[in-house]
N, C-alpha and C. Protein backbone atom coordinates (compact mmCIF):
# COMPACT_ATOMS: atom_id res chain seq x y z
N UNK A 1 0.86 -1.18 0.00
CA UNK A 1 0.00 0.00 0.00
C UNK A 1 0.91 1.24 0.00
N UNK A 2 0.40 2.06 -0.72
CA UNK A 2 1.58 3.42 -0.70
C UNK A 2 1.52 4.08 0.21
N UNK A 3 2.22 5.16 0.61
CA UNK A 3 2.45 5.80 1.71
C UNK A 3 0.72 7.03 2.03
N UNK A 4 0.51 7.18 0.68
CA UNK A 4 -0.39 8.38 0.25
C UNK A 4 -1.33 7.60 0.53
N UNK A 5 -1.81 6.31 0.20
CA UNK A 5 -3.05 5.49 0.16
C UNK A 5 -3.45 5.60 1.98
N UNK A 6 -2.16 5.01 2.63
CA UNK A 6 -2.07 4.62 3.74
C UNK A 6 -2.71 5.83 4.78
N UNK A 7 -2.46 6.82 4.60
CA UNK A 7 -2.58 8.31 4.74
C UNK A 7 -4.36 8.47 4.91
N UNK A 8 -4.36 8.49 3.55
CA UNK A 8 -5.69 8.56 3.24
C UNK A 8 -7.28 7.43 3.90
N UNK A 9 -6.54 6.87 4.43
CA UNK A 9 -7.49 5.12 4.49
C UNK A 9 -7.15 5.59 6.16
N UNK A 10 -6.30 6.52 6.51
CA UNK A 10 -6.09 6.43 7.95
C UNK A 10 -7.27 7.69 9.00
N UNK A 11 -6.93 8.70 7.64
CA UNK A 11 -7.29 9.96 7.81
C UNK A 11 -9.61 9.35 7.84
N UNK A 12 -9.47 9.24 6.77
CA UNK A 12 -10.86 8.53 6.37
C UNK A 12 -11.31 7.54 7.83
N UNK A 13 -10.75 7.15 8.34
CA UNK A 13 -11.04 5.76 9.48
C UNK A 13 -11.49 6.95 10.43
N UNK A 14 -11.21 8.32 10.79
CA UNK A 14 -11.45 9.01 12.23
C UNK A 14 -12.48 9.76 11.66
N UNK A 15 -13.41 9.31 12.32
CA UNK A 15 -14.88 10.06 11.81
C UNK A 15 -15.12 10.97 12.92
N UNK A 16 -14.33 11.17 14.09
CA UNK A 16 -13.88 12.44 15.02
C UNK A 16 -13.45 13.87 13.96
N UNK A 17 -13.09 13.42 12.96
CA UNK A 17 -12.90 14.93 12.02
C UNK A 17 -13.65 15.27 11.14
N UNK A 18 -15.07 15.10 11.18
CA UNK A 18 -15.87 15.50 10.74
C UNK A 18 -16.21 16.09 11.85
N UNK A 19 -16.05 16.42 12.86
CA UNK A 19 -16.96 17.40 13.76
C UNK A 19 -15.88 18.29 14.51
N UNK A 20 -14.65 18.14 13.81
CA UNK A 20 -13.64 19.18 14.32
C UNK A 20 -14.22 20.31 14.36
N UNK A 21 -13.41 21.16 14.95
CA UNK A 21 -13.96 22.93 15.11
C UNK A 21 -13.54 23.70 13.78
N UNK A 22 -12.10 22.54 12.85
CA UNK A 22 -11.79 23.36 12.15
C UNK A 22 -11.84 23.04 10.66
N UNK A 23 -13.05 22.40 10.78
CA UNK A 23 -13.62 21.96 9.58
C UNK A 23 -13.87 22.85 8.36
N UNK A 24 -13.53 23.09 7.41
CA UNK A 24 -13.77 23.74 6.68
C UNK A 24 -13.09 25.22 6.18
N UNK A 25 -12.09 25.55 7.89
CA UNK A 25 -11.24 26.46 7.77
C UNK A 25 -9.87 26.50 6.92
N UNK A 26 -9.11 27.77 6.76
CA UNK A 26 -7.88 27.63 6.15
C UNK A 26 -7.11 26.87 6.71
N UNK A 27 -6.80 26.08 6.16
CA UNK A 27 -5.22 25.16 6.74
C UNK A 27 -3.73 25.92 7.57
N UNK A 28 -3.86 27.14 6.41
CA UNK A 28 -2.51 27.58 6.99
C UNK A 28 -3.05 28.60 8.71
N UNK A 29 -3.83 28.71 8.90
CA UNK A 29 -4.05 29.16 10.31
C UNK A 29 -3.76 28.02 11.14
N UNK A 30 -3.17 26.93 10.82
CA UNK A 30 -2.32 26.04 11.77
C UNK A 30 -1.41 25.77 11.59
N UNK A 31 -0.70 26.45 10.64
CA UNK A 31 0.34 26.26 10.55
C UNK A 31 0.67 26.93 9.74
N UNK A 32 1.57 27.78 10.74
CA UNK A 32 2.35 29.40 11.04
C UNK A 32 3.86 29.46 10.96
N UNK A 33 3.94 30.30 10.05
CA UNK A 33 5.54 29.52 9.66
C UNK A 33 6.38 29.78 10.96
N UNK A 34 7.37 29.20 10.77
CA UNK A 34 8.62 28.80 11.31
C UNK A 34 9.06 29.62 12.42
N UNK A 35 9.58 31.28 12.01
CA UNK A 35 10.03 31.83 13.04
C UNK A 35 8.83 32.86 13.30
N UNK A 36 7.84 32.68 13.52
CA UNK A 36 6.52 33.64 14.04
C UNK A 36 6.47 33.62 15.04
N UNK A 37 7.26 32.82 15.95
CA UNK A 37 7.16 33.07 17.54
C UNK A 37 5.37 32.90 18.04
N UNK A 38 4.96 32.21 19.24
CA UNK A 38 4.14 31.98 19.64
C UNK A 38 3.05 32.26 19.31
N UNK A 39 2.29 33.67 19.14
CA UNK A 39 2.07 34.52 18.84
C UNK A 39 1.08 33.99 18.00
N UNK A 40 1.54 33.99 16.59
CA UNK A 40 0.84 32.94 15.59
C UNK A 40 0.04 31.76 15.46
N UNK A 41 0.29 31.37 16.63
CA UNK A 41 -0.58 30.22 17.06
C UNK A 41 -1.87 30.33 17.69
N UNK A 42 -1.85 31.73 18.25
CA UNK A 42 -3.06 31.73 19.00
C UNK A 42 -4.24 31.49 18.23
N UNK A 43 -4.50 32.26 17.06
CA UNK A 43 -5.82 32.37 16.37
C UNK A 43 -6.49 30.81 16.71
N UNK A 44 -5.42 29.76 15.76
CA UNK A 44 -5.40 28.50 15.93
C UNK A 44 -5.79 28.06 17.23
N UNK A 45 -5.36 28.09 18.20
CA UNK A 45 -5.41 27.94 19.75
C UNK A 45 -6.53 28.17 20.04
N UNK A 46 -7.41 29.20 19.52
CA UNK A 46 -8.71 29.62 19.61
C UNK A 46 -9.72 28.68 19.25
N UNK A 47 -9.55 28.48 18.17
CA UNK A 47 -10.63 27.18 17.40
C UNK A 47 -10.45 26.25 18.17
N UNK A 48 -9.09 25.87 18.46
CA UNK A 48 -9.04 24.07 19.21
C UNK A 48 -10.15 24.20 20.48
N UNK A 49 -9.89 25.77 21.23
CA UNK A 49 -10.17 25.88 22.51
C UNK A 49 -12.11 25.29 22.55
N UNK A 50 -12.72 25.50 21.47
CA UNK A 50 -14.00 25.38 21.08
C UNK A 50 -14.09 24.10 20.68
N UNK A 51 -13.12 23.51 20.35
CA UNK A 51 -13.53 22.07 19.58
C UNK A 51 -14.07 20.94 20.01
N UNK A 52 -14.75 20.23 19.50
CA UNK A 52 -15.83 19.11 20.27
C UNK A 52 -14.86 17.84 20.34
N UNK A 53 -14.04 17.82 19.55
CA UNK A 53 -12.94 16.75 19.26
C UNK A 53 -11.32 17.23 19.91
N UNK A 54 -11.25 17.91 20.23
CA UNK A 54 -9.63 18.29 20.89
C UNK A 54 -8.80 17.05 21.34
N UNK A 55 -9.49 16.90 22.18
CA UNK A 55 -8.42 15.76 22.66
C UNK A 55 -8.47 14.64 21.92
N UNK A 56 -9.01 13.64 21.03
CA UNK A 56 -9.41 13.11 19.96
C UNK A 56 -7.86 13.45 19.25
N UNK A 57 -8.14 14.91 18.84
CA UNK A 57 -7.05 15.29 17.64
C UNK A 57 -5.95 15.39 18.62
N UNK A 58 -5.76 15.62 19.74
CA UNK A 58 -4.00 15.92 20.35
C UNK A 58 -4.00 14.42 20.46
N UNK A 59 -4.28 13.63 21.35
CA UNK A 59 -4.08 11.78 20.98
C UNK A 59 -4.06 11.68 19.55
N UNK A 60 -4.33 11.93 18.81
CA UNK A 60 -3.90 11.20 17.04
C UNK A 60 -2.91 12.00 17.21
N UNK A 61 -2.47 13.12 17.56
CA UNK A 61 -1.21 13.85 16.85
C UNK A 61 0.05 13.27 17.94
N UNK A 62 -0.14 13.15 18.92
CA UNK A 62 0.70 12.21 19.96
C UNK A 62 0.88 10.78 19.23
N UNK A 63 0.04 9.86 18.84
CA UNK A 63 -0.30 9.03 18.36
C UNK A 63 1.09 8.45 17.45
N UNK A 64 1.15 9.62 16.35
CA UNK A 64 1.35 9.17 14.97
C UNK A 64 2.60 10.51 14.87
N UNK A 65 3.03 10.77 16.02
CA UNK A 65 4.25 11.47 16.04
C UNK A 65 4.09 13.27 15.40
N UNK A 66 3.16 13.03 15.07
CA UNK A 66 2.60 14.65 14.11
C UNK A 66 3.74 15.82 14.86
N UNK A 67 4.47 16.02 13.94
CA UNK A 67 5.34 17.33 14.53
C UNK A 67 5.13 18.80 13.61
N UNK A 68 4.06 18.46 13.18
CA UNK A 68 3.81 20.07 12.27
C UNK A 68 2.30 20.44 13.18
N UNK A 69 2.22 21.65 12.69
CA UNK A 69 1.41 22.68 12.81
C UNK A 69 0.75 22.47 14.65
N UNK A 70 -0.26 23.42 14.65
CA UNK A 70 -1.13 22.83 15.85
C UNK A 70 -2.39 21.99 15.80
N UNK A 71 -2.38 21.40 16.83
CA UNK A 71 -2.79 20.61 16.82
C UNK A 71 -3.53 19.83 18.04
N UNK A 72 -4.78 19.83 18.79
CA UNK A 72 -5.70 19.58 19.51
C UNK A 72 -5.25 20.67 20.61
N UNK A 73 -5.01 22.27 19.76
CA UNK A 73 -4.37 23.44 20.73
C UNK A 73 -3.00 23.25 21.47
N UNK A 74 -2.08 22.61 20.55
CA UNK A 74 -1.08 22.51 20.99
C UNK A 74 0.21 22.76 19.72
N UNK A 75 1.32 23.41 20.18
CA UNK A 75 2.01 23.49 19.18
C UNK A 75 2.93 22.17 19.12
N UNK A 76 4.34 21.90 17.78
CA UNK A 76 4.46 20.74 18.22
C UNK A 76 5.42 20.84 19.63
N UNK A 77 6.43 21.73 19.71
CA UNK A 77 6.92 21.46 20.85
C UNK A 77 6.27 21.18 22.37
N UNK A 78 5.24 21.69 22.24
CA UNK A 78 4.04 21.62 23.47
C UNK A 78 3.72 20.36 23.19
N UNK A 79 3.29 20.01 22.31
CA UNK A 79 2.89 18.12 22.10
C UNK A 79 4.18 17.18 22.22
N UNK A 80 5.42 17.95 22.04
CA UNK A 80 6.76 16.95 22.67
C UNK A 80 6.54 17.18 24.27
N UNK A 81 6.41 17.74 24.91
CA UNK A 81 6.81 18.23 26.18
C UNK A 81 5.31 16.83 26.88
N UNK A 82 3.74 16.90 25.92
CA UNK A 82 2.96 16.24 26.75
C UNK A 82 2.92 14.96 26.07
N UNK A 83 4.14 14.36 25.36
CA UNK A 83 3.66 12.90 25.25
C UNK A 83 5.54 12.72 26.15
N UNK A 84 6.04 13.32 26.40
CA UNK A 84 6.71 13.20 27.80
C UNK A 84 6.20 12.70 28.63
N UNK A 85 5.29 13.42 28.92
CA UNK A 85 4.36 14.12 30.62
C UNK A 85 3.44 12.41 30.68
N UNK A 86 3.02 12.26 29.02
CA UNK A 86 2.16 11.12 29.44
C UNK A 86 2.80 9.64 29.51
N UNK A 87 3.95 10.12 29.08
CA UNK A 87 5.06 8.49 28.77
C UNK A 87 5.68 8.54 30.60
N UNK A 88 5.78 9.47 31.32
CA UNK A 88 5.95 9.01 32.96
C UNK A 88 5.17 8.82 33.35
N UNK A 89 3.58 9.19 33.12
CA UNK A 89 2.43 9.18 33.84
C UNK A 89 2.08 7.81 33.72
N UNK A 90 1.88 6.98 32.57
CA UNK A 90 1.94 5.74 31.99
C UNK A 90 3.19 5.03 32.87
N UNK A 91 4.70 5.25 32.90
CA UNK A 91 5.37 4.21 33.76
C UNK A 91 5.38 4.15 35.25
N UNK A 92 4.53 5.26 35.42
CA UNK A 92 4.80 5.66 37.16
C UNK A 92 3.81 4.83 37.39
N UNK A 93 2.54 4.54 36.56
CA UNK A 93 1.08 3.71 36.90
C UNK A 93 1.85 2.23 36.61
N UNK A 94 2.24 1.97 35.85
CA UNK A 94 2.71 0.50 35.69
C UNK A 94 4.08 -0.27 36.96
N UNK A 95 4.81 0.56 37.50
CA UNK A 95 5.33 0.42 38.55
C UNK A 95 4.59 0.69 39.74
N UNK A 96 3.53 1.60 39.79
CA UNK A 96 2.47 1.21 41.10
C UNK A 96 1.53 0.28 41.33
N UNK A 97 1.42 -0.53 40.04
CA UNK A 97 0.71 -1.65 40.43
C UNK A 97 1.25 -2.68 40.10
């Protein structure tokens, strides 16, 4: 299966993005180029903050490594910092029981 197919057949399987907040919006309001400093993100940050699916979309973007744009109101370095947060939270529970 090609990489594009794979993509597509993956994207298609989460019927959570049909009821995103940012359905239908511009793409590039999530993704703000490079050196825009924080700032740029907010607009974005805004929509997630409303979204019926947020956490839905930050778990797929944790998920599947997603290091572009924002994403369930998170930028990617903010989504490195919480699949940290959730990779101790996860071993601290498996060593307490």
């Amino acid at each position: 299966m090609s990489d594009l197919l794979e993509l597509t057949t993956l994207y298609v399987a989460q019927p959570w993005r049909k009821r995103a907040a940012c359905v239908g919006l511009d793409p590039d309001l999530f993704f703000p180029a490079k050196n825009s400093g924080q700032g740029a993100a907010e607009d974005a940050r805004r929509v997630c903050a409303s979204c019926p699916v947020r956490e839905d979309c930050l778990t797929d973007a944790l998920d599947t490594f997603d290091h572009f744009g924002v994403r369930g109101g998170m930028t990617p370095k903010e989504r490195r910092k919480e699949a940290t947060r959730r990779r101790r939270l996860s071993r601290d529970a498996e060593m307490a029981s």
